[in-house]
N, C-alpha and C. Protein backbone atom coordinates (compact mmCIF):
# COMPACT_ATOMS: atom_id res chain seq x y z
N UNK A 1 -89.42 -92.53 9.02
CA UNK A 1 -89.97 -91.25 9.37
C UNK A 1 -88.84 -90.24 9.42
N UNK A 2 -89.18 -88.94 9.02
CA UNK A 2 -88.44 -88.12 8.98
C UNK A 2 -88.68 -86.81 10.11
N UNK A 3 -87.87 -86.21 10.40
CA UNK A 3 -87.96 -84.83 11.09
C UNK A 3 -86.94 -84.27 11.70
N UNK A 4 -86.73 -82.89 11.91
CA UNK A 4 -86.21 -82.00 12.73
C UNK A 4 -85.53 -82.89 14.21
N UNK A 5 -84.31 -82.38 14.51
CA UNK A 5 -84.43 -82.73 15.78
C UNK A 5 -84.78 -80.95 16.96
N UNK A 6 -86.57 -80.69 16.66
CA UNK A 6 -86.93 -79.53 17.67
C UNK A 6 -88.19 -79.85 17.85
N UNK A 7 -88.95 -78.69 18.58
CA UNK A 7 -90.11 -79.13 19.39
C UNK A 7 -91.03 -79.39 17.99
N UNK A 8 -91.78 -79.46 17.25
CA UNK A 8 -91.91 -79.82 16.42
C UNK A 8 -92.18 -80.82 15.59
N UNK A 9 -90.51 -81.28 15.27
CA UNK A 9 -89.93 -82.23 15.08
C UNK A 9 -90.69 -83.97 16.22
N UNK A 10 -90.55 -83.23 17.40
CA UNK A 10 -90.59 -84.70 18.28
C UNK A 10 -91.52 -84.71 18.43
N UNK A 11 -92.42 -83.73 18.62
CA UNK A 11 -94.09 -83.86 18.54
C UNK A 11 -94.46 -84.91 17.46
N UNK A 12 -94.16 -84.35 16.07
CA UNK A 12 -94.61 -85.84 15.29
C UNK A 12 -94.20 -87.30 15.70
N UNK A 13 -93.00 -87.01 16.11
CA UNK A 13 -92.46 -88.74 15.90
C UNK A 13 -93.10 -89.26 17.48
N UNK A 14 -93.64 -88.67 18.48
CA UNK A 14 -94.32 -88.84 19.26
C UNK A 14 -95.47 -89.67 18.71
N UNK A 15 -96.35 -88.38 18.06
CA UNK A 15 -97.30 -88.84 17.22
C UNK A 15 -97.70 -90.15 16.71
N UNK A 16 -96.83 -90.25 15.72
CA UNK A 16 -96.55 -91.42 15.15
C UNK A 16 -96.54 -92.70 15.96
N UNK A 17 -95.66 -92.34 17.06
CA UNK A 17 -95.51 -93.53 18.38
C UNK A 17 -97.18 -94.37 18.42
N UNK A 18 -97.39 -92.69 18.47
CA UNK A 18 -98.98 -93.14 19.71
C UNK A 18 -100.24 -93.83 18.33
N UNK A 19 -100.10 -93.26 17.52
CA UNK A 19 -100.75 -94.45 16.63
C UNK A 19 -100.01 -95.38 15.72
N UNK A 20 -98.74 -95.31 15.81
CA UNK A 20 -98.29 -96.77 15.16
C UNK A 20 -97.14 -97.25 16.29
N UNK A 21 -97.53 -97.94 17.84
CA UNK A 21 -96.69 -98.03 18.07
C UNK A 21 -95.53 -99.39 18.23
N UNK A 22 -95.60 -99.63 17.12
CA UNK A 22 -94.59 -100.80 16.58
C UNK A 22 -93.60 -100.18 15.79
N UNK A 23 -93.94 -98.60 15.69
CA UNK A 23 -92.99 -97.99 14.78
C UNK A 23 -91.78 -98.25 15.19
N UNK A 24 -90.60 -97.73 14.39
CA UNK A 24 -89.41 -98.27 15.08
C UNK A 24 -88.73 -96.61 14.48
N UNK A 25 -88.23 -95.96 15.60
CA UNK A 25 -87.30 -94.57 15.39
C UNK A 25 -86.15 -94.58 15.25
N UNK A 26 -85.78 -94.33 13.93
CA UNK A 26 -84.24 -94.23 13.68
C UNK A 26 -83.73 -92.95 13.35
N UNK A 27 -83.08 -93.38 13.68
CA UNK A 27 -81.21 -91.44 13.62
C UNK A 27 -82.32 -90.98 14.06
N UNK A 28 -82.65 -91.18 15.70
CA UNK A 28 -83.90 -90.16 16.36
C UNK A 28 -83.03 -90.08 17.91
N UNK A 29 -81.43 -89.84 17.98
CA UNK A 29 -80.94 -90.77 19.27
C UNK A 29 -80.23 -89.17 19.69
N UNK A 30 -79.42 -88.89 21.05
CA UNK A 30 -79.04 -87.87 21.48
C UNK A 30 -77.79 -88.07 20.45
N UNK A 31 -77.19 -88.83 20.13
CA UNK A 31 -75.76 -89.27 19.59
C UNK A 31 -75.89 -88.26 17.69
N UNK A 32 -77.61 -89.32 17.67
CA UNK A 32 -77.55 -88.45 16.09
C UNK A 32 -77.69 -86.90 16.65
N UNK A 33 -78.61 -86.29 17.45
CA UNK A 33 -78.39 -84.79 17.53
C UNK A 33 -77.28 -84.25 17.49
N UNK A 34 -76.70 -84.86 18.62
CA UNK A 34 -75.12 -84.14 18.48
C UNK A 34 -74.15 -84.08 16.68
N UNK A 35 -74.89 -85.06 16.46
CA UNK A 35 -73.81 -85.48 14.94
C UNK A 35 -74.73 -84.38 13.77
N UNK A 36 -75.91 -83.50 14.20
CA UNK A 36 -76.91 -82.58 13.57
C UNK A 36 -76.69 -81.51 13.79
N UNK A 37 -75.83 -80.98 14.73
CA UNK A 37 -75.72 -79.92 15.05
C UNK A 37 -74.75 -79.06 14.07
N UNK A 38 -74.80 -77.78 13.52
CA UNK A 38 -73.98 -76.97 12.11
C UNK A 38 -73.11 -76.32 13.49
N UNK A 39 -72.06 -76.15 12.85
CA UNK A 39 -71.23 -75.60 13.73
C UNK A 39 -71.62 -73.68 13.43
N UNK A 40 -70.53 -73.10 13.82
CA UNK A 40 -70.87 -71.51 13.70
C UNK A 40 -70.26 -71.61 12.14
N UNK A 41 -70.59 -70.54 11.07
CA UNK A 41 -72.08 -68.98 11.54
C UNK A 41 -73.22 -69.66 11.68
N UNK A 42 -73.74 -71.15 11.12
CA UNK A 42 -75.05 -71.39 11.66
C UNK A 42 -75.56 -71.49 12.88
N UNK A 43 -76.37 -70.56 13.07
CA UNK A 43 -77.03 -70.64 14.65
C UNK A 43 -78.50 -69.93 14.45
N UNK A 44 -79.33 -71.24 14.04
CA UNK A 44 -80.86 -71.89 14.34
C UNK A 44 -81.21 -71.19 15.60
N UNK A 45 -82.76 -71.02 15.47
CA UNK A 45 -83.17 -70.41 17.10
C UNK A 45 -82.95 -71.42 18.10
N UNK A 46 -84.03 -70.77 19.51
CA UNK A 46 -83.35 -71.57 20.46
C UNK A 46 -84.64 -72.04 20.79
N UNK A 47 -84.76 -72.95 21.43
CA UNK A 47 -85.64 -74.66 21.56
C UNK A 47 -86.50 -73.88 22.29
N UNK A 48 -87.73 -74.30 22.36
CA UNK A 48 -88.74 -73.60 23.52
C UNK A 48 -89.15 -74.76 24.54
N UNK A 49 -87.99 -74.72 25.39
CA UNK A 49 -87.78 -76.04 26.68
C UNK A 49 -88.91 -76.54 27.13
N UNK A 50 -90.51 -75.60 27.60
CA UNK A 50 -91.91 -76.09 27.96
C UNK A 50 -92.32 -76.60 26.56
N UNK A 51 -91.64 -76.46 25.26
CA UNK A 51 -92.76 -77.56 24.59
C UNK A 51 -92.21 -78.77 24.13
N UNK A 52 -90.72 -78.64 24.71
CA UNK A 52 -89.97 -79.67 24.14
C UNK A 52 -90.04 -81.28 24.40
N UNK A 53 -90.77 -81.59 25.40
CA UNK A 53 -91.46 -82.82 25.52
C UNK A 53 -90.38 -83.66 25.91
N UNK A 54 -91.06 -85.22 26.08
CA UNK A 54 -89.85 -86.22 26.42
C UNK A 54 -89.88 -87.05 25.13
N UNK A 55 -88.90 -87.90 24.73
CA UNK A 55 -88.07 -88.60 24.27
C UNK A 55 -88.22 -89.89 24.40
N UNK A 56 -89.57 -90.57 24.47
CA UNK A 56 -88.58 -92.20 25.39
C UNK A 56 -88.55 -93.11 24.48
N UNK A 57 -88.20 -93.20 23.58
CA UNK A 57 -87.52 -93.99 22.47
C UNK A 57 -86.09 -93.64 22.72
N UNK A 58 -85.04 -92.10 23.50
CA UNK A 58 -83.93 -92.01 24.04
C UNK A 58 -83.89 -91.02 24.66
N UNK A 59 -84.22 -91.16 25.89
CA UNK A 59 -84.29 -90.02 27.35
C UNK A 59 -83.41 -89.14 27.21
N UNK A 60 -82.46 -89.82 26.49
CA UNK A 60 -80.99 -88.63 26.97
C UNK A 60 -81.36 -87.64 25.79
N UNK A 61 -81.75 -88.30 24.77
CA UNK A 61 -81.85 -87.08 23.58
C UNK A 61 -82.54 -85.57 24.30
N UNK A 62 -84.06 -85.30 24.70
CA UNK A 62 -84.30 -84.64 25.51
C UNK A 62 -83.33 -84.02 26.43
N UNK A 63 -82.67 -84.82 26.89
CA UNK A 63 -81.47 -84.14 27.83
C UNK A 63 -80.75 -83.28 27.30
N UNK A 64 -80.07 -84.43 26.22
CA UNK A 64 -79.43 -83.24 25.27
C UNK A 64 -79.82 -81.60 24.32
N UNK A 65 -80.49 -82.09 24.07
CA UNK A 65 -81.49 -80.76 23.41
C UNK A 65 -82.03 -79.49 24.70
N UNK A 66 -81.75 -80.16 25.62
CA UNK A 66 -82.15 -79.05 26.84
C UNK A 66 -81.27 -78.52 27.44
N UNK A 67 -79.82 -79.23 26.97
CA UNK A 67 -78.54 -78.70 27.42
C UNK A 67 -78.20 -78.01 26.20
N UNK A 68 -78.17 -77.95 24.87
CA UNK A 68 -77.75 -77.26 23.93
C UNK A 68 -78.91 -76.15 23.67
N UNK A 69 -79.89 -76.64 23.84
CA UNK A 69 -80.49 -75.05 23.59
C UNK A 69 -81.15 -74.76 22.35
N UNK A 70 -80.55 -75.76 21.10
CA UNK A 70 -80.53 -75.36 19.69
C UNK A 70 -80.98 -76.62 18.98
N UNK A 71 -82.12 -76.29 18.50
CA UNK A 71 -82.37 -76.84 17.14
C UNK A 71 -81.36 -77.81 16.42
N UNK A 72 -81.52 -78.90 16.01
CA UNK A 72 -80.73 -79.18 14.70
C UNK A 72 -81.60 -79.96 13.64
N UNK A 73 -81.23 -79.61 12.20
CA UNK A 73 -82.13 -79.93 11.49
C UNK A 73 -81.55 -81.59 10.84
N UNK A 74 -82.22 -82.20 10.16
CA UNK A 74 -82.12 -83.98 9.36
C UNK A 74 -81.32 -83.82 8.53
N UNK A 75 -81.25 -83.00 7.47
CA UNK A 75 -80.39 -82.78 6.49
C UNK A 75 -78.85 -82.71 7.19
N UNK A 76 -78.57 -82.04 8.47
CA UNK A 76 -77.27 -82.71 8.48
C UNK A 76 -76.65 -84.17 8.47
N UNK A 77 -77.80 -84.92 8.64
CA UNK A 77 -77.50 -86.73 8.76
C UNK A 77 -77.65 -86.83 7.42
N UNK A 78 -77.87 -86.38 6.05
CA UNK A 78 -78.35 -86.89 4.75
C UNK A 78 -76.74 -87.99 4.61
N UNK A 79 -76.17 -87.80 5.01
CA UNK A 79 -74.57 -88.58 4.36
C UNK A 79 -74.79 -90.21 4.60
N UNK A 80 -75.70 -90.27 6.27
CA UNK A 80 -75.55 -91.28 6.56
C UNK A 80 -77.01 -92.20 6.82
N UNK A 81 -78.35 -91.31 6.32
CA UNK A 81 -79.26 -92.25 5.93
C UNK A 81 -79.00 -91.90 4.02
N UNK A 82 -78.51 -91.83 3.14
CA UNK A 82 -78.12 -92.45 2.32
C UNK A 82 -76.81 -93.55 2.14
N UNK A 83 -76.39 -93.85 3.12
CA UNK A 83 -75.74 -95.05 3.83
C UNK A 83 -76.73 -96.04 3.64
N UNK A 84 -77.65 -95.42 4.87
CA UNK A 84 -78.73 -96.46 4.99
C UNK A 84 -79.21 -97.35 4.15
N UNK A 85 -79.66 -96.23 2.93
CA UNK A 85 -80.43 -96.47 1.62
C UNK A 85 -79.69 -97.58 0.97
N UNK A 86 -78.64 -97.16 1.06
CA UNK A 86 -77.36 -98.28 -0.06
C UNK A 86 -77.44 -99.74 0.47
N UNK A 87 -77.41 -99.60 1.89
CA UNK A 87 -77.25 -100.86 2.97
C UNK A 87 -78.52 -101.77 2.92
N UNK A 88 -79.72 -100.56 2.44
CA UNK A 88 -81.08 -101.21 2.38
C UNK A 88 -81.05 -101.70 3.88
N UNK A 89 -80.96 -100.27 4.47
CA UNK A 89 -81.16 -101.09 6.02
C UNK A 89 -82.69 -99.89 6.44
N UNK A 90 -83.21 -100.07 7.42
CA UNK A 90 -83.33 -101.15 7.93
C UNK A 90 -84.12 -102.25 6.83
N UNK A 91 -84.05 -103.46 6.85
CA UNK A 91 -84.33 -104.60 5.63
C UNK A 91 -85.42 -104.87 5.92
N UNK A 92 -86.45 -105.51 5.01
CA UNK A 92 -87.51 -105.98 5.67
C UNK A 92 -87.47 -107.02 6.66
N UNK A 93 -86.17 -107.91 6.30
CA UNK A 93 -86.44 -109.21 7.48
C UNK A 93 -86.04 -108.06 9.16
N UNK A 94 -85.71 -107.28 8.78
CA UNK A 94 -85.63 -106.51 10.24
C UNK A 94 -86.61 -105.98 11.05
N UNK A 95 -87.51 -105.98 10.40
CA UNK A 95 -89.14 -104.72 10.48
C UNK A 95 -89.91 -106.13 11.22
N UNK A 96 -90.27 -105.24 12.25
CA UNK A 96 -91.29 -105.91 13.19
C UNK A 96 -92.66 -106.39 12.38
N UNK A 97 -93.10 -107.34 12.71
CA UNK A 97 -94.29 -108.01 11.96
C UNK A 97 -95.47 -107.51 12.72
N UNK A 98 -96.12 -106.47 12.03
CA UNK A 98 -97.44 -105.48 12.26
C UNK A 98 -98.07 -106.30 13.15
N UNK A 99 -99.02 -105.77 13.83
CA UNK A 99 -99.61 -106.55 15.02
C UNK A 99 -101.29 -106.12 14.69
N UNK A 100 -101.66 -105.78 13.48
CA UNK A 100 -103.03 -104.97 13.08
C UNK A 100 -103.19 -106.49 12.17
């Protein structure tokens, strides 16, 4: 799954939670935000804190995003889920066995 790290953004992967929840959330962590964030002249609006919701796939992410204030978009991680891609991670023997 893909998305934004903003209100938005976590609304879907929420989403997603609540009807697939065996899903498994990756580069969805406070660690990847921080590693999403464009340094200056980019400066994205600022987060709208009442819709920004919780996190609990990683509490702190929320934290973080409520201490920075700012948006960061996926495309700054492209370097390292085409890592992924190469690694063929996550693999299928890794993927939880559907429960449907």
């Amino acid at each position: 799954m893909r998305a934004d790290f903003d209100c938005a953004g976590l609304a879907l992967v929420r989403a997603v939670l609540a009807i697939v929840p065996q899903a498994v959330v990756r580069r969805r962590t406070a660690a990847d935000y921080a590693a999403s964030l464009h340094p200056a002249p980019f400066e994205p609006g600022v987060l709208n804190a009442a819709r920004l919701g919780e996190t609990p796939w990683d509490p702190a992410l929320a934290a973080a995003m409520l201490a920075s204030g700012r948006p960061a978009y996926e495309e700054a991680l492209i370097e390292e889920r085409m890592a992924d891609l190469r690694r063929a991670y996550p693999s299928p023997l890794h993927r939880p066995e559907p429960t449907w």
